[in-house]
N, C-alpha and C. Protein backbone atom coordinates (compact mmCIF):
# COMPACT_ATOMS: atom_id res chain seq x y z
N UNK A 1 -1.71 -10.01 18.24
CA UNK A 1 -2.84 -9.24 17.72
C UNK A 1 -2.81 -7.84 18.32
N UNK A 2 -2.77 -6.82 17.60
CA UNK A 2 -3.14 -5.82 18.03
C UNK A 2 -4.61 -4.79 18.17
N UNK A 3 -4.68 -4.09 18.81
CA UNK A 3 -5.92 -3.45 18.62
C UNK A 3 -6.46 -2.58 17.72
N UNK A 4 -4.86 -2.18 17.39
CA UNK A 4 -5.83 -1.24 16.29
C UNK A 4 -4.21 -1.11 15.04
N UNK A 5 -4.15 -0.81 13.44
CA UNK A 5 -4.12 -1.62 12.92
C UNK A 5 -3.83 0.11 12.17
N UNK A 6 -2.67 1.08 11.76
CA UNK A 6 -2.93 2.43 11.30
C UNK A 6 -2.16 2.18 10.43
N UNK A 7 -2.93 2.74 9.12
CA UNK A 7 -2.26 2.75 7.56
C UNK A 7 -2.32 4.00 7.12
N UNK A 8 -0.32 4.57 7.02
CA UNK A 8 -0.11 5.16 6.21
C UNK A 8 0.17 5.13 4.88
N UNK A 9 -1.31 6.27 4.06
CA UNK A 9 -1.64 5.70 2.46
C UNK A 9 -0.82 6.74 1.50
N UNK A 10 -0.32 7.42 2.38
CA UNK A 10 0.43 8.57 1.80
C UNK A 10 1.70 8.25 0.48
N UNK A 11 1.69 8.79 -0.56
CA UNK A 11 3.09 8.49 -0.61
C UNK A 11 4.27 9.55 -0.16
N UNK A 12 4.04 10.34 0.86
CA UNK A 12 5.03 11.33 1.41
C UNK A 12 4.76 10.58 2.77
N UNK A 13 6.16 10.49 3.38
CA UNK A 13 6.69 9.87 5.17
C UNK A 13 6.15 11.18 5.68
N UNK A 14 6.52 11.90 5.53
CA UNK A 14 6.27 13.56 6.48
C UNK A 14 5.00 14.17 5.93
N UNK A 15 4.02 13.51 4.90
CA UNK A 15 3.20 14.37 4.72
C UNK A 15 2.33 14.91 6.01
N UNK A 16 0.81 15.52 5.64
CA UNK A 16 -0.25 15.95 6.52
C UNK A 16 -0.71 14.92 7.04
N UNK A 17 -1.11 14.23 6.41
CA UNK A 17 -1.67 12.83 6.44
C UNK A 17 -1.27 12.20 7.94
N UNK A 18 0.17 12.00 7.18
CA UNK A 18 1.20 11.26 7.95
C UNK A 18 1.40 11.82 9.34
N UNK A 19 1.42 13.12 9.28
CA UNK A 19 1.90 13.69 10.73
C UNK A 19 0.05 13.74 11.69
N UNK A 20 -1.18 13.55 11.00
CA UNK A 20 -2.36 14.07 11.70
C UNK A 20 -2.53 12.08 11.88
N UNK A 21 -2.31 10.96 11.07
CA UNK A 21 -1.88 10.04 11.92
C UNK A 21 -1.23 9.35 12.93
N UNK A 22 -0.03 10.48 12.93
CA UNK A 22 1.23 9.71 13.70
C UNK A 22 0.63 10.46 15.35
N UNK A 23 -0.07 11.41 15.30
CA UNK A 23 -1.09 11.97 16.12
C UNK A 23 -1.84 11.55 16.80
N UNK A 24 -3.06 10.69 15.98
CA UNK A 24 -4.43 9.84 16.19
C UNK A 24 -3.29 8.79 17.06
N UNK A 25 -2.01 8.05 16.59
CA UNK A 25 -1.74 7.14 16.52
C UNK A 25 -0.89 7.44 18.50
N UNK A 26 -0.46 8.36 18.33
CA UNK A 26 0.00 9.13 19.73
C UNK A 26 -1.06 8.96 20.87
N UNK A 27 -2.26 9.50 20.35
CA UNK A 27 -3.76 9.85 21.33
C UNK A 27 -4.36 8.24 21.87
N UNK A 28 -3.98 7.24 20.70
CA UNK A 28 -4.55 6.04 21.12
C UNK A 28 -3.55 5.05 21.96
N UNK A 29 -2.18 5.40 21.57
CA UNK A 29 -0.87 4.70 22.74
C UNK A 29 -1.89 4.86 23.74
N UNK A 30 -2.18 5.97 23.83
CA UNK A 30 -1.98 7.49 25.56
C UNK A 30 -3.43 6.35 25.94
N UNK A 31 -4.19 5.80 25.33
CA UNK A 31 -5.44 5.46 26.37
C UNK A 31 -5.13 3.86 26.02
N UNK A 32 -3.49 3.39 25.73
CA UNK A 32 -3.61 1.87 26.17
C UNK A 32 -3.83 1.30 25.16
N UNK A 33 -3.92 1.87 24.20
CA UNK A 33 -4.21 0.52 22.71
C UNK A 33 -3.05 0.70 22.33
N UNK A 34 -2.86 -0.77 21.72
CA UNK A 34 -2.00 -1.60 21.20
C UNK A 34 -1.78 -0.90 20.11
N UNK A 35 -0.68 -0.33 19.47
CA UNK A 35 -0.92 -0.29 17.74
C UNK A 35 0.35 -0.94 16.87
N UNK A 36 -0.28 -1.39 15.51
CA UNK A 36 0.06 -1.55 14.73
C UNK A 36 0.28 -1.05 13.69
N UNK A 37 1.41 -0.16 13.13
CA UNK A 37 1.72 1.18 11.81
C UNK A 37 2.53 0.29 10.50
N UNK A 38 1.35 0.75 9.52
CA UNK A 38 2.14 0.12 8.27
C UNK A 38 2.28 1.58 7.49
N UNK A 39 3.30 1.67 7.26
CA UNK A 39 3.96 2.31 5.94
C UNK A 39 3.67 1.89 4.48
N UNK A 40 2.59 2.14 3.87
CA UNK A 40 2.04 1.16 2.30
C UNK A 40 2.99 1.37 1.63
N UNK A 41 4.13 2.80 1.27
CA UNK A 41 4.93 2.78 0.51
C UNK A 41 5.98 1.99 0.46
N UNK A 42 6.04 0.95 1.99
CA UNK A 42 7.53 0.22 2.27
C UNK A 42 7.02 -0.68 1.73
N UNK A 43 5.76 -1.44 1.10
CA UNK A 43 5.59 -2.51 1.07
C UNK A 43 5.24 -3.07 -0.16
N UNK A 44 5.61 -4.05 -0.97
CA UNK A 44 5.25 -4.08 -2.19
C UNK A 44 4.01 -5.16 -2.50
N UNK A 45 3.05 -4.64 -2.88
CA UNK A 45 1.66 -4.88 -3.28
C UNK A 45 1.24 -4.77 -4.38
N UNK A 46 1.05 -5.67 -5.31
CA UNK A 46 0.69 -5.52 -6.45
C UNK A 46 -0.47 -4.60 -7.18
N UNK A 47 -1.02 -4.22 -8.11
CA UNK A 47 -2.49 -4.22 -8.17
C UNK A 47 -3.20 -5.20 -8.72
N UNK A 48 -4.08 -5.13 -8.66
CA UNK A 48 -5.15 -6.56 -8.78
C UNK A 48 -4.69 -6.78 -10.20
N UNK A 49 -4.96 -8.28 -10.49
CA UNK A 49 -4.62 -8.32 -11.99
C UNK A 49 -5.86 -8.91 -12.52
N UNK A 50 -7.14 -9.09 -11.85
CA UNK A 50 -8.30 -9.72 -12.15
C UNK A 50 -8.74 -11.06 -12.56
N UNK A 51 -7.51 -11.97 -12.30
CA UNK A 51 -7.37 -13.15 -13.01
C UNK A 51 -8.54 -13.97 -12.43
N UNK A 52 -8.97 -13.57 -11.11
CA UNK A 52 -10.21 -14.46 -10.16
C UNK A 52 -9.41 -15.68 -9.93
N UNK A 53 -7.90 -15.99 -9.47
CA UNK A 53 -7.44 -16.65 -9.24
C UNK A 53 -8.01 -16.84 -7.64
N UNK A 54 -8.96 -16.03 -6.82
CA UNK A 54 -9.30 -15.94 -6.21
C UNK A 54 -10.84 -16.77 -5.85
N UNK A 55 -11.61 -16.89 -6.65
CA UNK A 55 -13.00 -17.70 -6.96
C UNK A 55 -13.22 -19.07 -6.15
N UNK A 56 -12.10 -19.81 -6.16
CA UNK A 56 -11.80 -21.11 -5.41
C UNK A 56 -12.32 -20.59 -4.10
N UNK A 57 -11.33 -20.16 -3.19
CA UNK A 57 -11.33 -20.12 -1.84
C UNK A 57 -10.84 -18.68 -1.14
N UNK A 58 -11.31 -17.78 -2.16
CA UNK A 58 -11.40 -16.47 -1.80
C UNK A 58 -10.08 -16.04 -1.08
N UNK A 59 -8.68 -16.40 -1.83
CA UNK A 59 -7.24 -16.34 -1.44
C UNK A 59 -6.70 -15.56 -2.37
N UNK A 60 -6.11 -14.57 -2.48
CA UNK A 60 -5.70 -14.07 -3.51
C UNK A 60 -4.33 -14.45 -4.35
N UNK A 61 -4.12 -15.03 -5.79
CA UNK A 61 -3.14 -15.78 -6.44
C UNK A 61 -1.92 -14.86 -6.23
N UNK A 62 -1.81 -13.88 -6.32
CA UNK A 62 -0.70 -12.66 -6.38
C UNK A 62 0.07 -13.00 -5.22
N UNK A 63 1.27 -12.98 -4.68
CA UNK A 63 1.87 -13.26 -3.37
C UNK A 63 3.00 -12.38 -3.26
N UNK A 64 2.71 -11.85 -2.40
CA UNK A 64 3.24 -10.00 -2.37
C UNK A 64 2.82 -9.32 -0.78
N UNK A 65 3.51 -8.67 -0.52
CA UNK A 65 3.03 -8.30 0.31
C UNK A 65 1.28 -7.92 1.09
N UNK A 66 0.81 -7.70 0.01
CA UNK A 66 -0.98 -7.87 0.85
C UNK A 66 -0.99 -9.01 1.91
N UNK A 67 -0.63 -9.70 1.80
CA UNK A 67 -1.28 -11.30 2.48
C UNK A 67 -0.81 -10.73 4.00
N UNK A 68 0.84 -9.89 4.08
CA UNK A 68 1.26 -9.13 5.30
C UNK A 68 0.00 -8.39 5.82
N UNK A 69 -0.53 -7.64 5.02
CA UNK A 69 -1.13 -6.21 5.54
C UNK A 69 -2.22 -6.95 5.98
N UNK A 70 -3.21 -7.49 4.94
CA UNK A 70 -4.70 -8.05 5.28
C UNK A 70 -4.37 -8.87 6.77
N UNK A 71 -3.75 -9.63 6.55
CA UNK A 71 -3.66 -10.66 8.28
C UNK A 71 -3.53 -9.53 9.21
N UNK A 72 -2.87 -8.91 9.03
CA UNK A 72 -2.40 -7.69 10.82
C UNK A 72 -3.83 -7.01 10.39
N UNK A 73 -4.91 -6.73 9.24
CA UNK A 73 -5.68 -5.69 9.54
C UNK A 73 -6.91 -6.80 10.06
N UNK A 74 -7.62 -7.86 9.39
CA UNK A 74 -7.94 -8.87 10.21
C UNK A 74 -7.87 -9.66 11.71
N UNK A 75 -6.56 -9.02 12.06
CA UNK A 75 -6.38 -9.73 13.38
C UNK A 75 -6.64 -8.57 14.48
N UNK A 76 -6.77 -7.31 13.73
CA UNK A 76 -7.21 -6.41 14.65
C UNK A 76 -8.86 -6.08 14.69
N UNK A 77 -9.29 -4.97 15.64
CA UNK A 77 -10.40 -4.72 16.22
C UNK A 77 -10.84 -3.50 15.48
N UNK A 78 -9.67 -2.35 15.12
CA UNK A 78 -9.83 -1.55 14.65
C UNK A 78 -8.43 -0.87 13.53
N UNK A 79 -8.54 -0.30 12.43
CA UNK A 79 -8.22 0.35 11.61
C UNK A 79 -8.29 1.91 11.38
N UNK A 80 -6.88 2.64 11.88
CA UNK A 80 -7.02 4.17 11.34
C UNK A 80 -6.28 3.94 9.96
N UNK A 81 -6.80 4.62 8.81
CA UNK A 81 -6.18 4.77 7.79
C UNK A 81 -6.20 6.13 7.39
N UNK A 82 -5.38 6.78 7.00
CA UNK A 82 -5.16 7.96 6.46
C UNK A 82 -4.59 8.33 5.13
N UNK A 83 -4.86 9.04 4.25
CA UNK A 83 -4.63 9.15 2.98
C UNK A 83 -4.89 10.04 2.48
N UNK A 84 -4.07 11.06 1.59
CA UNK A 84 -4.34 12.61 0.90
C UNK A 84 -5.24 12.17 -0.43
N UNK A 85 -6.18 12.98 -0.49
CA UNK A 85 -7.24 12.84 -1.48
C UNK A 85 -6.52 13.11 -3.15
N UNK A 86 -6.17 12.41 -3.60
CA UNK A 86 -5.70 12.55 -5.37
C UNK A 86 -7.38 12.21 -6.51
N UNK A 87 -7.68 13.36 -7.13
CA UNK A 87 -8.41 13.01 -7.80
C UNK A 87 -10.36 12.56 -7.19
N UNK A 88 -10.04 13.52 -6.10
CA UNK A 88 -11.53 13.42 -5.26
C UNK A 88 -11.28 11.74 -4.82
N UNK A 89 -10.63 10.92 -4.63
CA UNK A 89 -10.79 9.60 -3.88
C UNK A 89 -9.31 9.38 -3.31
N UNK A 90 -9.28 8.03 -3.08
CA UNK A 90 -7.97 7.68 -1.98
C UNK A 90 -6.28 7.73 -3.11
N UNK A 91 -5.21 8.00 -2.26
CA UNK A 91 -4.21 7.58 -3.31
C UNK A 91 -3.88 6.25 -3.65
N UNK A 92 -3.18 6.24 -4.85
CA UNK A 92 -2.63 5.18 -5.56
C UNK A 92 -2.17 3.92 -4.53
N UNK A 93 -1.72 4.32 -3.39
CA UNK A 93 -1.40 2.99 -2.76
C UNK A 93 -2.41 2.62 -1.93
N UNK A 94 -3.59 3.59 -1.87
CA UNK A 94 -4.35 3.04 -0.78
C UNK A 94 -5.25 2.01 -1.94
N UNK A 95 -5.39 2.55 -3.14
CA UNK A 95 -6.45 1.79 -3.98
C UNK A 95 -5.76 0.47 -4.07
N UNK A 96 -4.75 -0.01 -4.22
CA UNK A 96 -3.69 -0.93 -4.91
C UNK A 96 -4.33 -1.84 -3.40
N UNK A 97 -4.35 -1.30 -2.39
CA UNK A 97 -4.62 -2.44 -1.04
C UNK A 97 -6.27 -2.59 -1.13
N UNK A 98 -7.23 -1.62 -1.59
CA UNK A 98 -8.15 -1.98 -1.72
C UNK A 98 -8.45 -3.00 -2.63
N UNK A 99 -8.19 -2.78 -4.00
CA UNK A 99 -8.43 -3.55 -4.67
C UNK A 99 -8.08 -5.24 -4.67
N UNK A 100 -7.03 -5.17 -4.05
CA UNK A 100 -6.10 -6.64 -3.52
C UNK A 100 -7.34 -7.54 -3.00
N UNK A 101 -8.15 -6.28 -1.73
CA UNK A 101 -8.96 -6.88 -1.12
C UNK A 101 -10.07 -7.12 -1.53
N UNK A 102 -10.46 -7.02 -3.45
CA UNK A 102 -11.18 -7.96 -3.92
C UNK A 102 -11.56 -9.34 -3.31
N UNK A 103 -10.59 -10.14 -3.51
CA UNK A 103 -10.38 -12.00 -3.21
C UNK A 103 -11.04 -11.70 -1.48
N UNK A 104 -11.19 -11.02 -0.91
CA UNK A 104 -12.42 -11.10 0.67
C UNK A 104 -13.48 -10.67 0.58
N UNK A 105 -14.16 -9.85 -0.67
CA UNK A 105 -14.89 -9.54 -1.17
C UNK A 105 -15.67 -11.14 -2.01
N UNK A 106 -14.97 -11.33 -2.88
CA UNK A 106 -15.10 -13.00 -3.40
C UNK A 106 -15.61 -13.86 -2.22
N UNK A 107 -14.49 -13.99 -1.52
CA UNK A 107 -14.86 -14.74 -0.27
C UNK A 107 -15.98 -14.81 0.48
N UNK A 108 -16.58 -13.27 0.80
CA UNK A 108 -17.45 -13.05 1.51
C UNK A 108 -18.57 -13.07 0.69
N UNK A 109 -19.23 -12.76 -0.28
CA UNK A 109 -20.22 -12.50 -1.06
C UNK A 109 -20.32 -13.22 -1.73
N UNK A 110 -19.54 -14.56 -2.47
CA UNK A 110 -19.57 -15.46 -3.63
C UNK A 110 -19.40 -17.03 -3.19
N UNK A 111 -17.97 -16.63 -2.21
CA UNK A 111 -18.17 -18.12 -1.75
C UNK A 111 -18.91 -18.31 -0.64
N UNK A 112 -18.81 -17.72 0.80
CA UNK A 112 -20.01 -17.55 1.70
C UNK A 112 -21.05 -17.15 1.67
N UNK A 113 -21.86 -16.70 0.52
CA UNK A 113 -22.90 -16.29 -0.01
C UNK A 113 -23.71 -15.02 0.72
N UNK A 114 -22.97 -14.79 1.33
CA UNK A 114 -23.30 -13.37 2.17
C UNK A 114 -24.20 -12.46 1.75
N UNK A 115 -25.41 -12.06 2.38
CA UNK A 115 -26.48 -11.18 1.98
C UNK A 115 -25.89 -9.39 1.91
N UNK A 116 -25.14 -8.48 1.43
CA UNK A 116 -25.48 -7.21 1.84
C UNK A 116 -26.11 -6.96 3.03
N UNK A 117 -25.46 -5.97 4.04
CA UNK A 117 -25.88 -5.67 5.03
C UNK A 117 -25.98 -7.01 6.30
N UNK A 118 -25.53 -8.12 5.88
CA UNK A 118 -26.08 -8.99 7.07
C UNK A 118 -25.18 -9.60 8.01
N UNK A 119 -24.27 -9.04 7.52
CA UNK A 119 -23.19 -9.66 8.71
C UNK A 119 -22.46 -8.79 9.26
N UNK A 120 -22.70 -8.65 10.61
CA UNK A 120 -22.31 -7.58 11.96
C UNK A 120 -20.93 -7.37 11.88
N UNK A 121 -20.57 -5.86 11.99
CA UNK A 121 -19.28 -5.25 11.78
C UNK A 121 -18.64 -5.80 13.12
N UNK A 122 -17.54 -6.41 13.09
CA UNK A 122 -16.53 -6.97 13.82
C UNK A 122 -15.75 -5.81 14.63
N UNK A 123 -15.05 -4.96 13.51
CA UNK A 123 -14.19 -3.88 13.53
C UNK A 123 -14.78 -2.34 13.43
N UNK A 124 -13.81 -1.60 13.85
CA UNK A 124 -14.29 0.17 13.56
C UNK A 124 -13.31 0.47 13.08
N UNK A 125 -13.25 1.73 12.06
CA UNK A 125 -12.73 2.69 10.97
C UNK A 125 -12.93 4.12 11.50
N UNK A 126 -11.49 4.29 11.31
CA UNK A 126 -11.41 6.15 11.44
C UNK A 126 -10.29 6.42 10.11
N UNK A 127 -11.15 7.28 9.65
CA UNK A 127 -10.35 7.42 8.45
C UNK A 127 -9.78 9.11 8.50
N UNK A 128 -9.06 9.48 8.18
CA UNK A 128 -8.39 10.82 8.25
C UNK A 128 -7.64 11.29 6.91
N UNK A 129 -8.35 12.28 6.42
CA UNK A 129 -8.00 12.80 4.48
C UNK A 129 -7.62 14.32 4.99
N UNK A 130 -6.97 14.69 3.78
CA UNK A 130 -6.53 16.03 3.91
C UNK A 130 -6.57 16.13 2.31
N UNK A 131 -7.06 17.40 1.88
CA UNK A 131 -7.40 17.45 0.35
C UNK A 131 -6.66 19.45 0.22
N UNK A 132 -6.37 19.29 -0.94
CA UNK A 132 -5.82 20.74 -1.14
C UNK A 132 -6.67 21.87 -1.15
N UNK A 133 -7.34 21.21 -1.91
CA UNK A 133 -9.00 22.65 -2.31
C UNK A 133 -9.95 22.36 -1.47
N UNK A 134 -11.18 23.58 -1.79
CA UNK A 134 -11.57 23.89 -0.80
C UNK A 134 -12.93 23.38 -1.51
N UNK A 135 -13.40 22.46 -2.39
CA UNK A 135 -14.42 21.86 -3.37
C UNK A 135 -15.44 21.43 -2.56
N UNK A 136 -16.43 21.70 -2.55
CA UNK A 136 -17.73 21.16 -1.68
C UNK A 136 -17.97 19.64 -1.02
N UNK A 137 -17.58 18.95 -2.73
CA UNK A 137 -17.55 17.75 -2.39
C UNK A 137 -16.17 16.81 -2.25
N UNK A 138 -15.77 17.37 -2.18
CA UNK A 138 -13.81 17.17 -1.93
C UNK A 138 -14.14 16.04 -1.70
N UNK A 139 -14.15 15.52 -0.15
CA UNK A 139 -14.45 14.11 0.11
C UNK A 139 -15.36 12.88 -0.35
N UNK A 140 -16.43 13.57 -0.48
CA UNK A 140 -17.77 12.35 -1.25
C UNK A 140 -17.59 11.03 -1.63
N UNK A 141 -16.37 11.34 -2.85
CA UNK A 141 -16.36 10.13 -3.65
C UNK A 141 -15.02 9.13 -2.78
N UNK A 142 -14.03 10.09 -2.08
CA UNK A 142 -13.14 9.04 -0.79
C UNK A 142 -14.10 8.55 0.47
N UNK A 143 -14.86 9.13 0.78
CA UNK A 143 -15.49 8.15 1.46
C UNK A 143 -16.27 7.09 1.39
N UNK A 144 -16.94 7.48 0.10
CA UNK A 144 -17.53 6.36 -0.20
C UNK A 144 -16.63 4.95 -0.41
N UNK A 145 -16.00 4.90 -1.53
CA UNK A 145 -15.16 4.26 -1.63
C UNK A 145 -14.46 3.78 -0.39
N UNK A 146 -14.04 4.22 0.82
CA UNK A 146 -13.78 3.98 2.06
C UNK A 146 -15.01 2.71 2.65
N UNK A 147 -15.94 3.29 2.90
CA UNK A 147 -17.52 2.61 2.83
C UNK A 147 -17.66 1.33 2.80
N UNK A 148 -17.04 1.16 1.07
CA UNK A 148 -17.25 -0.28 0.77
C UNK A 148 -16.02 -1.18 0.92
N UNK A 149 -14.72 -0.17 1.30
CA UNK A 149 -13.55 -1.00 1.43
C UNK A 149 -13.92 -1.69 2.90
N UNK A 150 -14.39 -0.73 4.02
CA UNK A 150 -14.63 -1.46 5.43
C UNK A 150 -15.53 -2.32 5.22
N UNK A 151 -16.46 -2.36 4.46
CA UNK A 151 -17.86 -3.22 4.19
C UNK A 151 -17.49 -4.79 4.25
N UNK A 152 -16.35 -4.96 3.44
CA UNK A 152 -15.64 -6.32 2.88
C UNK A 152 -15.08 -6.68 4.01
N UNK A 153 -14.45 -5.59 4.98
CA UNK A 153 -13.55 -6.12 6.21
C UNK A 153 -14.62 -6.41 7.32
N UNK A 154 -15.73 -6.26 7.26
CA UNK A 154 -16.40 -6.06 8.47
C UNK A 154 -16.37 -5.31 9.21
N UNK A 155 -16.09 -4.01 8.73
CA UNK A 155 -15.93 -2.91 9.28
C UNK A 155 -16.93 -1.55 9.20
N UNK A 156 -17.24 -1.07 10.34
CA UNK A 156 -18.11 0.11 10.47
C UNK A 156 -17.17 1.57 10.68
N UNK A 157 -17.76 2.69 9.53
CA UNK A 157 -16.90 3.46 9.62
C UNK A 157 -17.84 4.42 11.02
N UNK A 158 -16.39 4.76 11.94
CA UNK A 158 -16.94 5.10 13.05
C UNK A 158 -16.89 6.52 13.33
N UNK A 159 -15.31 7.01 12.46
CA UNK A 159 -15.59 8.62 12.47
C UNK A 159 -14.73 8.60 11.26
N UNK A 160 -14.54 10.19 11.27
CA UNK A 160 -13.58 10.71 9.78
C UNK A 160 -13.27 11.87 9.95
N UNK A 161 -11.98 12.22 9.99
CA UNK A 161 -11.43 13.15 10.00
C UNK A 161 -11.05 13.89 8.96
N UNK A 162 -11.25 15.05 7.87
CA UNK A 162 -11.38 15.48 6.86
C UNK A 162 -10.99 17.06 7.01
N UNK A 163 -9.78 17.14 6.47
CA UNK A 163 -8.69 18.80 6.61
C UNK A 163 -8.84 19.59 5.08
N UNK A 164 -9.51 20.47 4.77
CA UNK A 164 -9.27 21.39 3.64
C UNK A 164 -8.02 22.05 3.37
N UNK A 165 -7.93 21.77 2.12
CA UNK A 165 -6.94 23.69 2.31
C UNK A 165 -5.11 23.59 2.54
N UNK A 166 -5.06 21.82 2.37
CA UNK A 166 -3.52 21.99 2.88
C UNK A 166 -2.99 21.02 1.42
N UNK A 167 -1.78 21.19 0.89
CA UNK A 167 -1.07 20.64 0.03
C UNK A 167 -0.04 20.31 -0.12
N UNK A 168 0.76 21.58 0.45
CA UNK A 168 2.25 21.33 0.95
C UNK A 168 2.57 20.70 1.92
N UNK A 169 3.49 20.09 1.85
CA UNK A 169 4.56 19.39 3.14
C UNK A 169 4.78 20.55 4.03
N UNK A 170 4.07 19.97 5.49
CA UNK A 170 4.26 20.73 6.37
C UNK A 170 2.86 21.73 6.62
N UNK A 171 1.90 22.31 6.17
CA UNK A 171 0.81 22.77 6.24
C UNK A 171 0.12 22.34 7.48
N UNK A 172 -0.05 21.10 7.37
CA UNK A 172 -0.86 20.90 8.54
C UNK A 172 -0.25 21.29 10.37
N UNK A 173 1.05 22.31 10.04
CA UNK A 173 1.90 22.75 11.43
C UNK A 173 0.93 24.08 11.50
N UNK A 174 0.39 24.97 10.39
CA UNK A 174 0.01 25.98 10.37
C UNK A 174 -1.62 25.60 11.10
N UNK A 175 -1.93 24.63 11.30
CA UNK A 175 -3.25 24.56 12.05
C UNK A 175 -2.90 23.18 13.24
N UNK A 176 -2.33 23.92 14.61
CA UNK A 176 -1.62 22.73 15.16
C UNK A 176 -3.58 22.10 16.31
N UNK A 177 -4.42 23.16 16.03
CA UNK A 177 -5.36 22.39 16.47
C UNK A 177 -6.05 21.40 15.36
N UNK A 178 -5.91 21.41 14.09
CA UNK A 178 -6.36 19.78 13.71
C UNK A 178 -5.26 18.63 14.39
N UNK A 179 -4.11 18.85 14.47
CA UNK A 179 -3.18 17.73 15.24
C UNK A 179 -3.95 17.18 16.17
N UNK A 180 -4.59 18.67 17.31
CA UNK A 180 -5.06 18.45 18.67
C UNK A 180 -6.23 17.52 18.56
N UNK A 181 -6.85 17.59 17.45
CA UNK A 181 -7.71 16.66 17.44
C UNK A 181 -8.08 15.63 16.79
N UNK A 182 -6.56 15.24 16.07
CA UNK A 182 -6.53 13.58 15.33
C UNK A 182 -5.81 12.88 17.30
N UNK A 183 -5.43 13.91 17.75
CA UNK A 183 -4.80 13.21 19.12
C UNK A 183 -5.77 12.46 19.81
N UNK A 184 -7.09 13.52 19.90
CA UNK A 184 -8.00 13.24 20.51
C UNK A 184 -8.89 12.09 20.07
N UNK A 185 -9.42 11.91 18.85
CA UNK A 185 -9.80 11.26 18.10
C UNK A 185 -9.03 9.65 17.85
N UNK A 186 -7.72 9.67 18.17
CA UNK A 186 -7.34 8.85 18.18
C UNK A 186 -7.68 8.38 19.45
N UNK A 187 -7.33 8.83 20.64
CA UNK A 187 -7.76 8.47 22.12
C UNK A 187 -9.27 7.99 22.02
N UNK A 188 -9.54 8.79 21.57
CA UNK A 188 -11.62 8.02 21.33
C UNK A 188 -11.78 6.77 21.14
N UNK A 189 -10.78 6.85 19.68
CA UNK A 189 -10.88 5.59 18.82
C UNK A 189 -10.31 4.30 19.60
N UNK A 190 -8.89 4.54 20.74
CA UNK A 190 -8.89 3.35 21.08
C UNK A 190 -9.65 2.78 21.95
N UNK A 191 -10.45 3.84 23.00
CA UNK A 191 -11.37 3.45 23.81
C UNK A 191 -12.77 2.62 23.51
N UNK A 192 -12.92 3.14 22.22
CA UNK A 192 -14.12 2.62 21.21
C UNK A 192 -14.00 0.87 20.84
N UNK A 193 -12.97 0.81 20.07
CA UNK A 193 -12.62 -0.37 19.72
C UNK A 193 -12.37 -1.26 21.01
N UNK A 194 -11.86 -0.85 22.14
CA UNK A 194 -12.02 -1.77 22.96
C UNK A 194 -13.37 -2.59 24.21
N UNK A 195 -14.32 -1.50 23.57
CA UNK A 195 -15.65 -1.87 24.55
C UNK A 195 -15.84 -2.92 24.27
């Protein structure tokens, strides 16, 4: 089991994303947490196919890599995920793992009959976006959506890290103090998750 549990949602290895995680992910070694780094693009995950093959026992029918990701993010305490904003919300591979995680959603709310709001966040969330434009509400609709993805995990989102203004590969070198402070932020984060 590890402590903390960092998903790159990127589909670029070297993106912003990628490098202001591999950062957070640096800052939280440095104070002693355990980590665990998934690459979403190495891994093949279906998207939901809605069949509710899931309804039984809140397992999802599809057998694909999710069943990998969900167990290591379950067995941890905490989750950094990071992901470039496409379309004001998360990218294509981060949705493809959200949606998977329908069938714990099922689980939790249909077959355990779970009230909204009533069952105590287990885990903490640091989420870290980088969006091109400079749009007011750039983030809004990715966090939300973030929100209800931790909601299902038992997860409380604990901070968020959110970069304007960068698009290209490599941008985020031109501001090496956001690095300085996914470093930091990551160091927070592992100290957090372990109280």
């Amino acid at each position: 089991m590890s402590d903390i549990v960092a998903i790159y949602g990127s589909p670029r290895r070297k993106g912003n994303t990628a490098m202001l995680l591999k950062k957070a992910v640096e800052g939280a070694r440095d104070a002693g947490a355990q980590v665990d780094e998934i690459v979403l693009r190495d891994f093949k995950v279906s998207p939901c196919m809605e069949i509710y093959g899931c309804k039984k026992e809140g397992e999802c029918a599809i057998k694909d890599d999710f069943q990998i990701i969900r167990d290591r993010i379950l067995a941890s305490r905490g989750l950094m995920i990071a992901t470039p904003v496409f379309f004001y919300t998360v990218s294509s591979h981060v949705k493809m793992l959200m949606d998977r995680c329908q069938s714990l959603w099922v689980k939790k709310y249909w077959i355990e009959g779970c009230a909204p709001g009533h069952r105590p966040a287990k885990r903490k969330g640091l989420v870290i976006s980088v969006g091109a434009t400079k749009g007011k509400k750039l983030f809004d609709g990715m966090l939300l959506t973030m929100r209800y993805f931790f909601d299902v995990l038992d997860m409380e989102l604990w901070d968020s890290l959110l970069f304007r203004g960068m698009d290209f590969e490599g941008d985020v070198l031109k501001h090496p103090e956001y690095l300085d402070q996914a470093y930091a932020r990551g160091r927070d984060f592992a100290n957090a998750v372990r109280e």
